[in-house]
PDB file of N, CA and C in Angstrom:
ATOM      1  N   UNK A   1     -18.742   0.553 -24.500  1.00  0.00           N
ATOM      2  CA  UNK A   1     -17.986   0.398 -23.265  1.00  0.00           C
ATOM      3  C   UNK A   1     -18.942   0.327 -22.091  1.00  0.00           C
ATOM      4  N   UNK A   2     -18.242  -0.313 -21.202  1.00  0.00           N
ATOM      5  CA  UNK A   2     -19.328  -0.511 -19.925  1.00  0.00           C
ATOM      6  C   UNK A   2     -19.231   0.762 -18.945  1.00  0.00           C
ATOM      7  N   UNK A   3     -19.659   1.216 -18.086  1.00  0.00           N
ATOM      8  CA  UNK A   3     -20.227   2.022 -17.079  1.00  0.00           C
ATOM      9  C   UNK A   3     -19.882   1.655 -15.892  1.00  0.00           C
ATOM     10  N   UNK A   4     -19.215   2.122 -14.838  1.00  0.00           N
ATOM     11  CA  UNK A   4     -19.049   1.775 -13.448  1.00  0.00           C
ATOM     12  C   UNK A   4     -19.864   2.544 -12.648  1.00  0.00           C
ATOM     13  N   UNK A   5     -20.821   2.543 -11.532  1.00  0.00           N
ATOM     14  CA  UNK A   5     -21.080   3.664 -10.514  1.00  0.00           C
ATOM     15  C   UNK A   5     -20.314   3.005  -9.381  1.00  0.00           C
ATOM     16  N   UNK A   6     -19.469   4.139  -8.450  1.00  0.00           N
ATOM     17  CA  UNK A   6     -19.053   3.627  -7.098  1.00  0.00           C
ATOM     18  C   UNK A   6     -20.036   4.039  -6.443  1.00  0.00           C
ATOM     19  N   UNK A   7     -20.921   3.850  -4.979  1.00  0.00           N
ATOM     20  CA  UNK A   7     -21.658   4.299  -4.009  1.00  0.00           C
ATOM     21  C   UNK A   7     -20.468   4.692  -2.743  1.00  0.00           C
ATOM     22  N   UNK A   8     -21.096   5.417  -2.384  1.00  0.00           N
ATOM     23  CA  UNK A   8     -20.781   5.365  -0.632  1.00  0.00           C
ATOM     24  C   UNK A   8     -19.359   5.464  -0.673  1.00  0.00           C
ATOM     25  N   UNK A   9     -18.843   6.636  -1.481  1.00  0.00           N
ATOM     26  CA  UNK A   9     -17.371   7.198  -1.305  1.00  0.00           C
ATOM     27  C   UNK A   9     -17.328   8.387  -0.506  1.00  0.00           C
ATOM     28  N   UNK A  10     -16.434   8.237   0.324  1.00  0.00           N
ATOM     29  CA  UNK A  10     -16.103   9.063   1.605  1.00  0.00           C
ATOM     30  C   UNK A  10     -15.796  10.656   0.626  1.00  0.00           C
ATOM     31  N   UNK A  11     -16.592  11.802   1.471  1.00  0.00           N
ATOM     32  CA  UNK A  11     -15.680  12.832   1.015  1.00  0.00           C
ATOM     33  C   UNK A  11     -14.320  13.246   0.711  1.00  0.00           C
ATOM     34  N   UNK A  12     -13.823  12.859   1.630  1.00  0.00           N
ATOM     35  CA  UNK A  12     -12.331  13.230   1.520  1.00  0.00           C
ATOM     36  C   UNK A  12     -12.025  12.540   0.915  1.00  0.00           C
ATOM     37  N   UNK A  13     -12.359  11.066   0.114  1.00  0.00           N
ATOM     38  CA  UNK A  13     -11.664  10.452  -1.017  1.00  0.00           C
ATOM     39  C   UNK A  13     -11.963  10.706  -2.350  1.00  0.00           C
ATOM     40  N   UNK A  14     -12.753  11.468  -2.615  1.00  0.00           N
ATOM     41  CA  UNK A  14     -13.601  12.067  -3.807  1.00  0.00           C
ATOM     42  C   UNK A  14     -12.491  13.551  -3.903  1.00  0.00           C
ATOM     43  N   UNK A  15     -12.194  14.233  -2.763  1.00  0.00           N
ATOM     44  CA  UNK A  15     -11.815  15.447  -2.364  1.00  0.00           C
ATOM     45  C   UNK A  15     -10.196  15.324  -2.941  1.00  0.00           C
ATOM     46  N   UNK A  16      -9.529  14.110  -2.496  1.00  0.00           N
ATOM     47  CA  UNK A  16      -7.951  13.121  -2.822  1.00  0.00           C
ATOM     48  C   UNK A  16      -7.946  13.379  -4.142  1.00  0.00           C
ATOM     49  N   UNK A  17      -9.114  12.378  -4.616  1.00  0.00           N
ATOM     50  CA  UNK A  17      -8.985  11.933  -5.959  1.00  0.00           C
ATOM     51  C   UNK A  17      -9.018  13.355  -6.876  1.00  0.00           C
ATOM     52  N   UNK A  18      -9.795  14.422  -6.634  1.00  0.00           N
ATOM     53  CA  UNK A  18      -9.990  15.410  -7.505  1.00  0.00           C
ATOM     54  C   UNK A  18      -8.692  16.352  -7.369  1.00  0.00           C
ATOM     55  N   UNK A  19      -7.686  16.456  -6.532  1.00  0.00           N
ATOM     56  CA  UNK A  19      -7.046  17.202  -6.529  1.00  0.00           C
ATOM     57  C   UNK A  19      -5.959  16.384  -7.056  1.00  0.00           C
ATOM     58  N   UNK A  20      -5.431  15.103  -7.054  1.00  0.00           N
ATOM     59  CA  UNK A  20      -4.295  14.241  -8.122  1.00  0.00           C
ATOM     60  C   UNK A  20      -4.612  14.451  -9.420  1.00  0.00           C
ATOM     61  N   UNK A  21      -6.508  14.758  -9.616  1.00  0.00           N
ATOM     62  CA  UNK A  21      -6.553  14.804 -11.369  1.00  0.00           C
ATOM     63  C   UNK A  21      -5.635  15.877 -11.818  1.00  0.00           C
ATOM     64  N   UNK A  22      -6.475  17.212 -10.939  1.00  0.00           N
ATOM     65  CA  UNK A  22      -6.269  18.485 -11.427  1.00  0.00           C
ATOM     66  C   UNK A  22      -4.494  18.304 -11.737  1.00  0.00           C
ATOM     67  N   UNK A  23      -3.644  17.909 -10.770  1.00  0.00           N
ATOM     68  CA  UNK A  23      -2.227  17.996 -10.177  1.00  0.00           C
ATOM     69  C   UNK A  23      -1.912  17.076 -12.006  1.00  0.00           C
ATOM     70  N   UNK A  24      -2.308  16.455 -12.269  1.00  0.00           N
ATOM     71  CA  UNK A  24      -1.980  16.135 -13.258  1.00  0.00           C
ATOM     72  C   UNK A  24      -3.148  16.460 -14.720  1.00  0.00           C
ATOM     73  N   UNK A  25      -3.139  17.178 -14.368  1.00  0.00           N
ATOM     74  CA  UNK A  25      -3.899  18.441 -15.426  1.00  0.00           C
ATOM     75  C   UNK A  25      -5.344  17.104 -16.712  1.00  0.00           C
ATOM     76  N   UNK A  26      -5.943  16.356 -15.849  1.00  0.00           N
ATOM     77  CA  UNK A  26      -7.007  15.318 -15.699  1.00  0.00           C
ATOM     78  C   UNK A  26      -8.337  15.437 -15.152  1.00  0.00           C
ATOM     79  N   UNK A  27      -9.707  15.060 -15.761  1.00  0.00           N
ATOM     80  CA  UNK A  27     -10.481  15.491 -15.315  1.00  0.00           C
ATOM     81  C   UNK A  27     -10.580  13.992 -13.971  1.00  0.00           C
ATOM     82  N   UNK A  28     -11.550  14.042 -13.214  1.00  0.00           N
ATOM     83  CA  UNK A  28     -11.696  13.226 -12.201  1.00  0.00           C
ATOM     84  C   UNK A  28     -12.166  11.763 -12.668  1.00  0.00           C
ATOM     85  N   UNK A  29     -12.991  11.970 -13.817  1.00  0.00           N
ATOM     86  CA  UNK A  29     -13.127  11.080 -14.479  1.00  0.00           C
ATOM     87  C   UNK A  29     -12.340  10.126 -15.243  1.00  0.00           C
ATOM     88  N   UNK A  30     -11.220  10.898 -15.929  1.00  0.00           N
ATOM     89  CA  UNK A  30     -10.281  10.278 -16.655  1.00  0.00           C
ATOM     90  C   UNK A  30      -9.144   9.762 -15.493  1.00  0.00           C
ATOM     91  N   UNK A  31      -9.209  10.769 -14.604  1.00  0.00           N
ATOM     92  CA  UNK A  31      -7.999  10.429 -13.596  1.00  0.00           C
ATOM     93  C   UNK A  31      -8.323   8.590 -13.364  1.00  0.00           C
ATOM     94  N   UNK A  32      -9.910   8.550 -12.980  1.00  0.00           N
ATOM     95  CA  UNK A  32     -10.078   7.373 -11.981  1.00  0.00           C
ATOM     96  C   UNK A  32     -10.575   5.905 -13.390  1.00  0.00           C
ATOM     97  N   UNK A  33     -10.451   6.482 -14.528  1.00  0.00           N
ATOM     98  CA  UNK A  33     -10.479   5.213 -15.172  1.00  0.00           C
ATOM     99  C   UNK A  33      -8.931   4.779 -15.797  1.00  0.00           C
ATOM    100  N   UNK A  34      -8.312   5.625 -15.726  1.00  0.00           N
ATOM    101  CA  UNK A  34      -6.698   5.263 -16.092  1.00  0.00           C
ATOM    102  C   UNK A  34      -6.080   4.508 -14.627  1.00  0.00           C
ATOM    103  N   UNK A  35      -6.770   4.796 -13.381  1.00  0.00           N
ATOM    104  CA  UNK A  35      -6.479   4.276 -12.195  1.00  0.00           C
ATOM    105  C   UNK A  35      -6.996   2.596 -12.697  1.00  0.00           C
ATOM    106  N   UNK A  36      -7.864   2.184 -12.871  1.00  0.00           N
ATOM    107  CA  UNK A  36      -8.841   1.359 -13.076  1.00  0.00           C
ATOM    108  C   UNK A  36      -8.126   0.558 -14.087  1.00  0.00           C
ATOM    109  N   UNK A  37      -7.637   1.277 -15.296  1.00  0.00           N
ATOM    110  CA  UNK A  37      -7.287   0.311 -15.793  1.00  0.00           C
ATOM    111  C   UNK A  37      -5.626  -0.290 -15.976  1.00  0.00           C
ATOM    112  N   UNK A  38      -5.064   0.517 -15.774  1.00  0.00           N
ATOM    113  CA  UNK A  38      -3.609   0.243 -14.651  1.00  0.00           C
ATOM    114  C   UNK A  38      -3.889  -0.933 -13.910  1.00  0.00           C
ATOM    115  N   UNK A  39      -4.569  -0.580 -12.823  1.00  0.00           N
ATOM    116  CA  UNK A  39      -4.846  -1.802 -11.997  1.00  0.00           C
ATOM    117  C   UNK A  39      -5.560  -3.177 -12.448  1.00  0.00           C
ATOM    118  N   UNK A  40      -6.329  -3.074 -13.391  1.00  0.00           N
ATOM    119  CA  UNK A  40      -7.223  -4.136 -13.825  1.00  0.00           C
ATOM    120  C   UNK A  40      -5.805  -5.038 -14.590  1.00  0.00           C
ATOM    121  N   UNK A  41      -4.971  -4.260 -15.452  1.00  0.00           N
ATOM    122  CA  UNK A  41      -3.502  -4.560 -16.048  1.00  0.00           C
ATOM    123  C   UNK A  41      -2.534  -5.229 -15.120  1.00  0.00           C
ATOM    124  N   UNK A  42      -2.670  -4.894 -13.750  1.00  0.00           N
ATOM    125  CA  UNK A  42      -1.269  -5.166 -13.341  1.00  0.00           C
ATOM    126  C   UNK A  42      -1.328  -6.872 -12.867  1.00  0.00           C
ATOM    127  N   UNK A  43      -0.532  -7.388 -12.871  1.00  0.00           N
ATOM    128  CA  UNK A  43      -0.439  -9.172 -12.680  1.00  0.00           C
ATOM    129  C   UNK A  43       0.053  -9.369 -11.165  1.00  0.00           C
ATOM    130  N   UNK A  44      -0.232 -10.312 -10.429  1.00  0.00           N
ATOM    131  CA  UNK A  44      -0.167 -10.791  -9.184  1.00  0.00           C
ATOM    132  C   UNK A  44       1.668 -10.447  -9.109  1.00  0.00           C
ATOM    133  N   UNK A  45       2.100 -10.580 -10.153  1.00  0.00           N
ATOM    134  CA  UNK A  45       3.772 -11.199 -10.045  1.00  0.00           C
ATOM    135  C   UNK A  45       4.014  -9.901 -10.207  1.00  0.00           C
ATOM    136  N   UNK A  46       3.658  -8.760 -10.917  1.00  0.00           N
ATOM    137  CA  UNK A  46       4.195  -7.242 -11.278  1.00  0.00           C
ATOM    138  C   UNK A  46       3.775  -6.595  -9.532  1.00  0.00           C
ATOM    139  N   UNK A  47       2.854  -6.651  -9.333  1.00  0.00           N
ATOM    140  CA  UNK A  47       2.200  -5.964  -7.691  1.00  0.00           C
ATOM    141  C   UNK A  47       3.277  -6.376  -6.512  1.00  0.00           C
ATOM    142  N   UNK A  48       3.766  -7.722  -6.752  1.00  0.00           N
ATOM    143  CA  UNK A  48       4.869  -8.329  -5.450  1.00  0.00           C
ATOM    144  C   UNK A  48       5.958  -7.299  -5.607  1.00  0.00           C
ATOM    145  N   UNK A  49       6.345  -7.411  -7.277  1.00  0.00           N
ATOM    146  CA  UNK A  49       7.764  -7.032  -7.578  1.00  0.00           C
ATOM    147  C   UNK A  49       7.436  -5.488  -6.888  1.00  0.00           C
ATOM    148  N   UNK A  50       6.760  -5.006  -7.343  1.00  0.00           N
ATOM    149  CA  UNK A  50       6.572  -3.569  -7.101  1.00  0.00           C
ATOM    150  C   UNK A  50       6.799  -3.566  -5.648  1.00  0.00           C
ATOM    151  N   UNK A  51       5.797  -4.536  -4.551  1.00  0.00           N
ATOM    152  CA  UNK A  51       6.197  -4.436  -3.211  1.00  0.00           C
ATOM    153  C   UNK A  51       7.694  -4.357  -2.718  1.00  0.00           C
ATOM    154  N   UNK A  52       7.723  -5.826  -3.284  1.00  0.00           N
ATOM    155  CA  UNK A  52       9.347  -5.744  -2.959  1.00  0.00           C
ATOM    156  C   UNK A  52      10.354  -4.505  -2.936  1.00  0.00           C
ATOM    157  N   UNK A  53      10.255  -3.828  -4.034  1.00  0.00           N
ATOM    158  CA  UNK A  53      11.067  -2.658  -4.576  1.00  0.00           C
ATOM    159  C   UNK A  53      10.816  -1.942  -3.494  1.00  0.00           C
ATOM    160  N   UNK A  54       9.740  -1.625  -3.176  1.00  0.00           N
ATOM    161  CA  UNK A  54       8.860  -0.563  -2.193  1.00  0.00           C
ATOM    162  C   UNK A  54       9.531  -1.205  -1.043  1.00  0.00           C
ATOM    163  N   UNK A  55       9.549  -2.170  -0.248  1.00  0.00           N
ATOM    164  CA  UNK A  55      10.554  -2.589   1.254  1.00  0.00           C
ATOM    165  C   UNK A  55      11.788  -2.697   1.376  1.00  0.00           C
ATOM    166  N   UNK A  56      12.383  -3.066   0.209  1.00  0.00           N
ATOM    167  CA  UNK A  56      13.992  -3.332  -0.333  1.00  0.00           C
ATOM    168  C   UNK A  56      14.647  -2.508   0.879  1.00  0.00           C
ATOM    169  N   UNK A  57      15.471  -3.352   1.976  1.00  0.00           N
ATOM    170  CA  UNK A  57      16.141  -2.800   2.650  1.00  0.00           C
ATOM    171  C   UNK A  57      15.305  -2.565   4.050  1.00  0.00           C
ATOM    172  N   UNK A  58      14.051  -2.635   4.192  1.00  0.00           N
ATOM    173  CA  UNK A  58      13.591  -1.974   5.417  1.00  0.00           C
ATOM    174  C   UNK A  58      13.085  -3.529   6.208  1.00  0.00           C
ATOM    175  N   UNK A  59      13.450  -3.328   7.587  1.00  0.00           N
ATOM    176  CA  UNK A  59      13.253  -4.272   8.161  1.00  0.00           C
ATOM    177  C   UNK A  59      11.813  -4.714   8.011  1.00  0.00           C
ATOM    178  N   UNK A  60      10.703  -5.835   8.412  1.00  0.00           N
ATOM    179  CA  UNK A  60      10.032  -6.228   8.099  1.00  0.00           C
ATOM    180  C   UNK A  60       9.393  -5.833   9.455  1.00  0.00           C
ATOM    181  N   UNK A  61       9.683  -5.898  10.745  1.00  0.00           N
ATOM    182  CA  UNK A  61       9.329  -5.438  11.498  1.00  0.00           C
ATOM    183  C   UNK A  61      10.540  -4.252  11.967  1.00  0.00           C
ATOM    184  N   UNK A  62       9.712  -3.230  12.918  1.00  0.00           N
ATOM    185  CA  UNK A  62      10.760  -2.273  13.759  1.00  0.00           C
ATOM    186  C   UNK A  62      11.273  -2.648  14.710  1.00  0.00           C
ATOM    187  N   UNK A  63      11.042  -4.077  15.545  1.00  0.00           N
ATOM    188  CA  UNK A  63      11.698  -4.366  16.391  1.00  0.00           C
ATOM    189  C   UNK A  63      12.927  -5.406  15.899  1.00  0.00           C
ATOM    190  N   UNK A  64      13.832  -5.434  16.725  1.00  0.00           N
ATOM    191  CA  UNK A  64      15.102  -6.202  15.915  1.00  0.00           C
ATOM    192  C   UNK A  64      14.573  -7.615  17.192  1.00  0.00           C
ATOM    193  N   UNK A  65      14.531  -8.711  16.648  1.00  0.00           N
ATOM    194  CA  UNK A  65      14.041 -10.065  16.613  1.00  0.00           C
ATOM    195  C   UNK A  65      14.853 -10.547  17.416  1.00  0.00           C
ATOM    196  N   UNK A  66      16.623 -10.338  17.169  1.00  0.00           N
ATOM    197  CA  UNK A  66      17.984 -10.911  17.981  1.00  0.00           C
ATOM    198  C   UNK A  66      17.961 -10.534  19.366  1.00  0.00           C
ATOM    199  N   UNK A  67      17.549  -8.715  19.542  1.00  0.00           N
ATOM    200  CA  UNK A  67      17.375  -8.306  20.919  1.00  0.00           C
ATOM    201  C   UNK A  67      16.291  -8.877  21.830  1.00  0.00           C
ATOM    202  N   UNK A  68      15.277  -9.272  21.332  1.00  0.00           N
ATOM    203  CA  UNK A  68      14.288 -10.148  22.052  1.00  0.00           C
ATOM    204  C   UNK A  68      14.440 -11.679  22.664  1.00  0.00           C
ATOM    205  N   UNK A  69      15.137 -11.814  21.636  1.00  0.00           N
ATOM    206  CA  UNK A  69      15.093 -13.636  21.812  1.00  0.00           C
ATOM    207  C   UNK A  69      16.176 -13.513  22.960  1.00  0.00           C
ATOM    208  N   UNK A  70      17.239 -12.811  22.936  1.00  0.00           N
ATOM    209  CA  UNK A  70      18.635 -12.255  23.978  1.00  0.00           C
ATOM    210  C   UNK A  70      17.936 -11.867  25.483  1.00  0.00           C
ATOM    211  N   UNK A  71      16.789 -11.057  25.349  1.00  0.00           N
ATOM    212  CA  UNK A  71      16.245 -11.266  26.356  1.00  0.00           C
ATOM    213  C   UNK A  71      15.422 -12.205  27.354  1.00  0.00           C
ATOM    214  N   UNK A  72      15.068 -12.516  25.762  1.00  0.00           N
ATOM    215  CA  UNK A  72      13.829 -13.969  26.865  1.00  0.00           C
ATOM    216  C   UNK A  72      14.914 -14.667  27.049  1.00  0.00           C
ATOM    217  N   UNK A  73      15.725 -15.071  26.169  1.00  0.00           N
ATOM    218  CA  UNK A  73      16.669 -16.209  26.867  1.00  0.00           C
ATOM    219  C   UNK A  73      17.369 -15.763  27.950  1.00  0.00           C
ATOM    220  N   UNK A  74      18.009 -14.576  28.234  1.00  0.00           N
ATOM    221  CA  UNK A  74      18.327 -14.223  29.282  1.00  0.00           C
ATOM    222  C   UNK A  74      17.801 -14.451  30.922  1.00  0.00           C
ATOM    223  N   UNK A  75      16.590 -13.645  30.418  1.00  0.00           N
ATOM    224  CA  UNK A  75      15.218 -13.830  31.223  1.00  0.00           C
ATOM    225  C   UNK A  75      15.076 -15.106  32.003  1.00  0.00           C
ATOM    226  N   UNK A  76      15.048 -16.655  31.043  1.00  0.00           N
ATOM    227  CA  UNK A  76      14.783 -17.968  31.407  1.00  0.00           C
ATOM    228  C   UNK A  76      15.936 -18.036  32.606  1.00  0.00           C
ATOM    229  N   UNK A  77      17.520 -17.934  31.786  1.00  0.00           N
ATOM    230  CA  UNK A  77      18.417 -18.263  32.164  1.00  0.00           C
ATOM    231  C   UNK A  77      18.219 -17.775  34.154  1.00  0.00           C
ATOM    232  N   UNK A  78      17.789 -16.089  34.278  1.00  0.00           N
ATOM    233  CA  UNK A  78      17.705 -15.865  35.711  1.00  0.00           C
ATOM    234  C   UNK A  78      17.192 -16.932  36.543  1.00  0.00           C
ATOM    235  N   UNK A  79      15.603 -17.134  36.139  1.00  0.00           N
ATOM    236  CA  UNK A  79      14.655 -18.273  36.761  1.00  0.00           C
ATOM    237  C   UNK A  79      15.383 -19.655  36.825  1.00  0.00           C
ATOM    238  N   UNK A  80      15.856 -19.492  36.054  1.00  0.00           N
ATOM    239  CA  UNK A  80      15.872 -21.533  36.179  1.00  0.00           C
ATOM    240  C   UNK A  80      17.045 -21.582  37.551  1.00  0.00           C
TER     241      UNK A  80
END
């Protein structure tokens, strides 16, 4: 099997990662190659779906789009 080294990982992400192992009773090592290979697994089309699921229902932005356009058009309507 091949060997990964990461460099130049932030403490507190080393600090993250070791406390999800423990939380799932994993050494840090095993935690971050089951991460690895999950991800190396997952397909462009499984990652969307997953997004999707993950927004389902939530606006895309926080501002509502109808109240804006109501204004600028409003807005024009004063000037002209």
């Amino acid at each position: 099997m091949a060997q990964v080294l990461v460099r130049q990982v932030e403490d507190t992400v080393v600090e993250a990662l070791k406390r999800k192992a423990a939380a799932r009773g994993a050494s840090l090592e095993a935690y971050v190659r089951d991460l690895m290979t999950r991800d190396a697994a997952e397909s462009r089309e499984a990652i969307a779906a997953r997004l999707r699921a993950r927004l389902a229902g939530q606006p895309l932005s926080p501002v509502d789009s109808t109240t804006l356009i109501r204004q600028h058009r409003d807005g024009l309507g004063e000037g002209a």
